[in-house]
C-alpha atoms as a PDB file:
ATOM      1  CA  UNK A   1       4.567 -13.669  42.545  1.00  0.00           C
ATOM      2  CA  UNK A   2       1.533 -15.092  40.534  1.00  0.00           C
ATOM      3  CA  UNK A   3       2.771 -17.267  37.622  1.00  0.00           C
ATOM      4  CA  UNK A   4      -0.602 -18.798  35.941  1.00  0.00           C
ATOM      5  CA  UNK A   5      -1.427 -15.131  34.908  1.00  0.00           C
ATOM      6  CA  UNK A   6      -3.461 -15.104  31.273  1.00  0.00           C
ATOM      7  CA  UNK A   7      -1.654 -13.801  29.237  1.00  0.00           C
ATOM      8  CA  UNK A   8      -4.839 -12.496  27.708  1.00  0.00           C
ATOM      9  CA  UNK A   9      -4.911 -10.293  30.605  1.00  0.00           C
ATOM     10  CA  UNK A  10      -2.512  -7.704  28.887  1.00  0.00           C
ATOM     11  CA  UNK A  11      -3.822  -4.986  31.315  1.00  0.00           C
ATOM     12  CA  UNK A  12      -3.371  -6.809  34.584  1.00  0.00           C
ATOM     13  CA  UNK A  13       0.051  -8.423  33.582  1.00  0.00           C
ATOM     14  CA  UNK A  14       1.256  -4.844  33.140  1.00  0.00           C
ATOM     15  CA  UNK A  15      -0.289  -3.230  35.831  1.00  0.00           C
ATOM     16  CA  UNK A  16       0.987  -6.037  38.033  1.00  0.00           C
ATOM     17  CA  UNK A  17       5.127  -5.460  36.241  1.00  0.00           C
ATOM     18  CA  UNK A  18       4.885  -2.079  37.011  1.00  0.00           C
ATOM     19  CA  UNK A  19       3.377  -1.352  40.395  1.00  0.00           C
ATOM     20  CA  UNK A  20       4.198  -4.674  42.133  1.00  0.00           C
ATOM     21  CA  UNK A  21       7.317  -6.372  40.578  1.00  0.00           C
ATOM     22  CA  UNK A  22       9.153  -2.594  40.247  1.00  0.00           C
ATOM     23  CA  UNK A  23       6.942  -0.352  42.467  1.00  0.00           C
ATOM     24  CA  UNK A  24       9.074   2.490  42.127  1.00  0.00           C
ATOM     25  CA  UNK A  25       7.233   6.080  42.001  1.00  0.00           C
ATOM     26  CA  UNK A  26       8.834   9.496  41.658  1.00  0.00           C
ATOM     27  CA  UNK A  27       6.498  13.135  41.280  1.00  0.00           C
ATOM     28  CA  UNK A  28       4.740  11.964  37.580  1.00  0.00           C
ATOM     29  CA  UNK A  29       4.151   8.509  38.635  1.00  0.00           C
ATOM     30  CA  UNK A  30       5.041   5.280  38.086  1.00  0.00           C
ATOM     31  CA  UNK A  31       9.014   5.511  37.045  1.00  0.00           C
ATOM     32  CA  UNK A  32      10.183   1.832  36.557  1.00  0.00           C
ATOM     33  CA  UNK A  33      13.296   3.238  37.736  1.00  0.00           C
ATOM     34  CA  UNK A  34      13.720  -0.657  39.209  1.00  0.00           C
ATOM     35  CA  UNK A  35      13.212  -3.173  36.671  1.00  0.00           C
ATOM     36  CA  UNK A  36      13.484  -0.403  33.721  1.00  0.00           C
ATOM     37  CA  UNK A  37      10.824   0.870  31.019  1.00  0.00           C
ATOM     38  CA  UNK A  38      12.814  -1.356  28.516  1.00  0.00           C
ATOM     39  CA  UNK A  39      12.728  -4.561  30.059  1.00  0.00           C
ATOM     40  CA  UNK A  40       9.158  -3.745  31.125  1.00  0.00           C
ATOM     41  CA  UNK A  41       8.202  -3.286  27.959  1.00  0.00           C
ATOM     42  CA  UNK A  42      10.137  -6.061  26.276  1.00  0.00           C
ATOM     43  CA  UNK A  43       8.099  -8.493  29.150  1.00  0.00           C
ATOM     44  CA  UNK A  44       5.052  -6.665  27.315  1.00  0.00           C
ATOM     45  CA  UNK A  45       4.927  -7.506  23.877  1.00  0.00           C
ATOM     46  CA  UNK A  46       6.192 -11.191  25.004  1.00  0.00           C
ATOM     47  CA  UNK A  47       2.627 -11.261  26.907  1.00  0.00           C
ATOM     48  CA  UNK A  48       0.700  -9.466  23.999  1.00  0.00           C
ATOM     49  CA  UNK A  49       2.547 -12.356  21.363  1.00  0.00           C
ATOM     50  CA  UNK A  50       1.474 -15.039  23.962  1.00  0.00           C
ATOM     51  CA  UNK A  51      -2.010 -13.802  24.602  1.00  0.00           C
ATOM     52  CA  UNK A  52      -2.844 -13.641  20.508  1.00  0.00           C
ATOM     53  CA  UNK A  53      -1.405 -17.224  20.043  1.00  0.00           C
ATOM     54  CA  UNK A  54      -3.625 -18.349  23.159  1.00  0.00           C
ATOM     55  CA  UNK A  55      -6.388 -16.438  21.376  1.00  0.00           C
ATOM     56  CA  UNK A  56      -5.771 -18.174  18.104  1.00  0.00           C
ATOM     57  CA  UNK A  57      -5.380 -14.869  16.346  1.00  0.00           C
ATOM     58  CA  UNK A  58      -2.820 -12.804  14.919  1.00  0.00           C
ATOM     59  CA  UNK A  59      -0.568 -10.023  17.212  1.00  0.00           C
ATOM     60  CA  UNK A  60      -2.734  -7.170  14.766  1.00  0.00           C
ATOM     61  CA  UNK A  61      -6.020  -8.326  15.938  1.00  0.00           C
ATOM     62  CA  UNK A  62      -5.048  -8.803  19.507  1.00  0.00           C
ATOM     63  CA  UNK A  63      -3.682  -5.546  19.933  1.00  0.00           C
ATOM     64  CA  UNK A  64      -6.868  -4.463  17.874  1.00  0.00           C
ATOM     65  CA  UNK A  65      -9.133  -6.079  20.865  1.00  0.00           C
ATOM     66  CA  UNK A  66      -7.087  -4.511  23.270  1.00  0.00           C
ATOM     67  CA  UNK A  67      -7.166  -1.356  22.320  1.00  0.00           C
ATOM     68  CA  UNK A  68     -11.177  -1.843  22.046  1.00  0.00           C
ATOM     69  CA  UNK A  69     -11.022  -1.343  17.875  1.00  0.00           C
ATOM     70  CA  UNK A  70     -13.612  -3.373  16.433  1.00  0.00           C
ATOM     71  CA  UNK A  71     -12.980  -2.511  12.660  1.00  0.00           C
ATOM     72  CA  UNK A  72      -9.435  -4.379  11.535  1.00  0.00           C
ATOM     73  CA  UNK A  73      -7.030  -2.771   8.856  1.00  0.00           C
ATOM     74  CA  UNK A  74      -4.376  -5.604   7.938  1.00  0.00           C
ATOM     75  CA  UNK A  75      -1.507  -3.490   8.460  1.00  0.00           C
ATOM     76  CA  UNK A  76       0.536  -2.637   5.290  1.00  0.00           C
ATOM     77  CA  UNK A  77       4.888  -2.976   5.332  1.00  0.00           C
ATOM     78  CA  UNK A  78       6.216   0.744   3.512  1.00  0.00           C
ATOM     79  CA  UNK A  79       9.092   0.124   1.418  1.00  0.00           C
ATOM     80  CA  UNK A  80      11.671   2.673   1.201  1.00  0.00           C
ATOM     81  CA  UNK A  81      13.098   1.750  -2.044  1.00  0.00           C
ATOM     82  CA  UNK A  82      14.864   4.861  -3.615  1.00  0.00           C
ATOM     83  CA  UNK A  83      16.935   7.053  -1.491  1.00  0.00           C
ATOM     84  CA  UNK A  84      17.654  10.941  -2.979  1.00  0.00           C
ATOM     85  CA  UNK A  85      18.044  14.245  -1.308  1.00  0.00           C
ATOM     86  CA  UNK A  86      20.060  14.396   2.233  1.00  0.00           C
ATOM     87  CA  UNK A  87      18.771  10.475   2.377  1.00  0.00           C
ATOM     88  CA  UNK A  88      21.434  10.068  -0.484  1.00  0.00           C
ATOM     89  CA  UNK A  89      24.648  11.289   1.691  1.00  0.00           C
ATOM     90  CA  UNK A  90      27.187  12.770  -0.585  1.00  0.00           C
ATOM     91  CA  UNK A  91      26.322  10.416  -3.757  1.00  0.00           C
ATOM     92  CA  UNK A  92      25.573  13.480  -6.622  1.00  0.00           C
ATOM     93  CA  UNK A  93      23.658  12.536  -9.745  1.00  0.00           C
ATOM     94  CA  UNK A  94      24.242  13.603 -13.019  1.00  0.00           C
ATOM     95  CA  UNK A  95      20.698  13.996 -14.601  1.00  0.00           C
ATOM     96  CA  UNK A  96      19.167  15.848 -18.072  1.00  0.00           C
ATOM     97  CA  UNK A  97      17.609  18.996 -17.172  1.00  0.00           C
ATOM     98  CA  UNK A  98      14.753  19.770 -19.834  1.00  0.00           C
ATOM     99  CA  UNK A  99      14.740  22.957 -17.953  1.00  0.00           C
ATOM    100  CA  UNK A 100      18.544  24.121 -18.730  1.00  0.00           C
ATOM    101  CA  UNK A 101      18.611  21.601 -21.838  1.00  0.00           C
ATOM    102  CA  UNK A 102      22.205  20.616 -20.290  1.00  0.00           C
ATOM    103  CA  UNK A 103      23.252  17.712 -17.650  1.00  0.00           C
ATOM    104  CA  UNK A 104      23.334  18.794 -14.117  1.00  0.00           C
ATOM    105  CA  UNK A 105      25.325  17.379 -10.921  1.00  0.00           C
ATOM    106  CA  UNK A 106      22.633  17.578  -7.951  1.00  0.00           C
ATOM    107  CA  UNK A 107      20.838  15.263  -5.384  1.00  0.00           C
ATOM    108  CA  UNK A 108      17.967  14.069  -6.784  1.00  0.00           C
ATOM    109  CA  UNK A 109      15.280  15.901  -6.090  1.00  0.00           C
ATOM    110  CA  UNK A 110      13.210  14.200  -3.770  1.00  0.00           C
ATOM    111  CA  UNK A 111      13.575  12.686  -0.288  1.00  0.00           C
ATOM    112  CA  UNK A 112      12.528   9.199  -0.663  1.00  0.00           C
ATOM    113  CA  UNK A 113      10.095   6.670  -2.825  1.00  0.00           C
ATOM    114  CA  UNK A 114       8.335   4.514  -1.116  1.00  0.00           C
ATOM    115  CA  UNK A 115       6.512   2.153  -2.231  1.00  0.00           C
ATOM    116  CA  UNK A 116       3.425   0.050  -0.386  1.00  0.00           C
ATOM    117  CA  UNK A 117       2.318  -3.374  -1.229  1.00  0.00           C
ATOM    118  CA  UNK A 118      -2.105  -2.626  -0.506  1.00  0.00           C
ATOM    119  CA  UNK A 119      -3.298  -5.509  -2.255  1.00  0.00           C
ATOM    120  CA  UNK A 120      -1.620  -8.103  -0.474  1.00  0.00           C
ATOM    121  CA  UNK A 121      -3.847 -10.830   1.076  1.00  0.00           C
ATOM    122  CA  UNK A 122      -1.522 -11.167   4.015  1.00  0.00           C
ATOM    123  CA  UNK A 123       0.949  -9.367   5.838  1.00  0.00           C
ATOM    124  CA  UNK A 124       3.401 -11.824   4.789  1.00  0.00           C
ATOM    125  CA  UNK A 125       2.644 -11.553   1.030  1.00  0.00           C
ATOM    126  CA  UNK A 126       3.045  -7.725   1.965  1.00  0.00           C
ATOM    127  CA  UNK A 127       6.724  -8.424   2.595  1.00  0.00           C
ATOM    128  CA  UNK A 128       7.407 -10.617  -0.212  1.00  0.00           C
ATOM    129  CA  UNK A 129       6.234  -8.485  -2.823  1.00  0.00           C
ATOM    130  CA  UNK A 130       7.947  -5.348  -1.179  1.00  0.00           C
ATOM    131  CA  UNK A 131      11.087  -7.553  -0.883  1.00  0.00           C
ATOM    132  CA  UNK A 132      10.949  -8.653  -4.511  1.00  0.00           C
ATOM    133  CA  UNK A 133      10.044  -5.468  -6.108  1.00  0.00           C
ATOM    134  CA  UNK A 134      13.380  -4.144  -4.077  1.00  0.00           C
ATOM    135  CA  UNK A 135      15.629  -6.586  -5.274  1.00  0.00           C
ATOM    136  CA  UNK A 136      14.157  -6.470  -8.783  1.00  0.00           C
ATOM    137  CA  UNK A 137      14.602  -2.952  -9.097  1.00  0.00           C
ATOM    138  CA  UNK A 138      18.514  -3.238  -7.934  1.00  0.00           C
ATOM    139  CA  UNK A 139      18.694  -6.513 -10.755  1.00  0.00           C
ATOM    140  CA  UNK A 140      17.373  -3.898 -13.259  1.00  0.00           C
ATOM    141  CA  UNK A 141      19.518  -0.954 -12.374  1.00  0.00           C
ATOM    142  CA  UNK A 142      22.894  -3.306 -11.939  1.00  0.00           C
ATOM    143  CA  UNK A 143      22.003  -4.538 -15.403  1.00  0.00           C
ATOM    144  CA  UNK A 144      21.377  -0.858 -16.859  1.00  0.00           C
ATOM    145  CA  UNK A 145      24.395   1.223 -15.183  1.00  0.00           C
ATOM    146  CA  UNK A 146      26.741  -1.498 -14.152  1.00  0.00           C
ATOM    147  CA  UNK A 147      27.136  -2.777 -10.325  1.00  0.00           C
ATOM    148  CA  UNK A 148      29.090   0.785  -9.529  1.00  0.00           C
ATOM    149  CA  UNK A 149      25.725   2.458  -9.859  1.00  0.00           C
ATOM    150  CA  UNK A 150      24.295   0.751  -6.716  1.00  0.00           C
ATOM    151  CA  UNK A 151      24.412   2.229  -3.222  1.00  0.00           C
ATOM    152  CA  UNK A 152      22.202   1.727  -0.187  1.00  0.00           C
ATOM    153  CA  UNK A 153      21.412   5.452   1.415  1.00  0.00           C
ATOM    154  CA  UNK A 154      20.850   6.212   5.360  1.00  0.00           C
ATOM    155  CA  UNK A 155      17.235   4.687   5.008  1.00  0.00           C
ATOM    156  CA  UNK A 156      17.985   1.681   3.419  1.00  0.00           C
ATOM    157  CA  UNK A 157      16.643   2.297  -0.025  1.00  0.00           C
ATOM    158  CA  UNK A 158      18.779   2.469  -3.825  1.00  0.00           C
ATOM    159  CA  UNK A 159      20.952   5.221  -4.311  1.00  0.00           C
ATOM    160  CA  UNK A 160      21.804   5.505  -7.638  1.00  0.00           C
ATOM    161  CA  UNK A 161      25.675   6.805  -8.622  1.00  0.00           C
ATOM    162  CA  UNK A 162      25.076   7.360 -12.151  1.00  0.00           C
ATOM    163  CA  UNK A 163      28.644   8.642 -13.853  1.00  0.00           C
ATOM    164  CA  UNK A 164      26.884   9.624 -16.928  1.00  0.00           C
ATOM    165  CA  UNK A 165      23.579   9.768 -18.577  1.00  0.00           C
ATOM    166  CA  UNK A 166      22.634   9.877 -21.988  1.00  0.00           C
ATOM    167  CA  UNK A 167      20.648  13.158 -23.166  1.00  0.00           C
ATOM    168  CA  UNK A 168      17.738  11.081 -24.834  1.00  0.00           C
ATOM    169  CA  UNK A 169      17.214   9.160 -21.758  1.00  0.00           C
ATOM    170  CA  UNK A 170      13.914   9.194 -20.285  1.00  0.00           C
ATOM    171  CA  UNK A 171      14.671   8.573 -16.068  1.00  0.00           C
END
């Protein structure tokens, strides 16, 4: 087994995991029915970290290089901060419908709001400034409807429980 591979050689460390370490081949291929896709790939993006820190570059760029993309996009964190529809599970809103002029009990009606952070100068900025729009938008519903009016739905954004809502709200 060679153990002063480069870690810069993604390629070759790879190629080497899979058809010397495991060597295991059924009709399609190469199955890594030995050591395991999982583990394979786990070994993988330990070698891709390593070979961007030996490069002196971040894991974006590296992976950029690798897969032979010359033009960089910093890569931008989505937010899934509000949670309605199916996302919601069984929470029902009560809401003004201009529509009916009445209040109605339904899901809201939309799937998700998302919200992504594009002028960040880093990908770490990125997170902060999705992180702290998320928890000020739960400060400033928790102060409007009370703490009861806060739930998390199946994607991890605010799901809002409202008991009652005032006609000559605006929301």
């Amino acid at each position: 087994m060679d153990t002063g591979m480069d870690p810069r050689q993604q390629s070759k460390i790879d190629k080497f995991m899979i058809e010397e370490l495991d060597g295991s081949k059924n009709e399609w291929g190469w199955s890594k029915s030995k050591l395991g896709a999982n583990a394979i790939l786990g070994v993988s993006l330990a070698v891709a970290r390593a070979g961007a820190a030996a490069s002196h570059i971040p894991l974006y760029e590296h992976i950029a290089n690798l897969a032979g993309n010359k033009s960089l996009v910093l890569p931008v964190p989505a937010f899934n901060v509000i949670n309605g529809g199916s996302h919601a599970g069984n929470c029902k809103y009560y809401y003004y419908s201009k529509k009916t002029n009445k209040i109605d009990k339904k899901a809201l009606p939309m799937q998700e709001f998302m919200i992504l952070p594009t002028g960040a100068k880093s990908f770490r900025e990125a997170m902060k400034i999705g992180s702290e729009v998320y928890h000020h938008l739960k400060a400033v519903i928790k102060k409007r409807y009370g703490i009861d009016a806060i739930n998390v739905g199946d994607e991890g954004g605010i799901t809002i429980a409202l008991e009652k809502i005032k006609k000559t709200e605006k929301t």
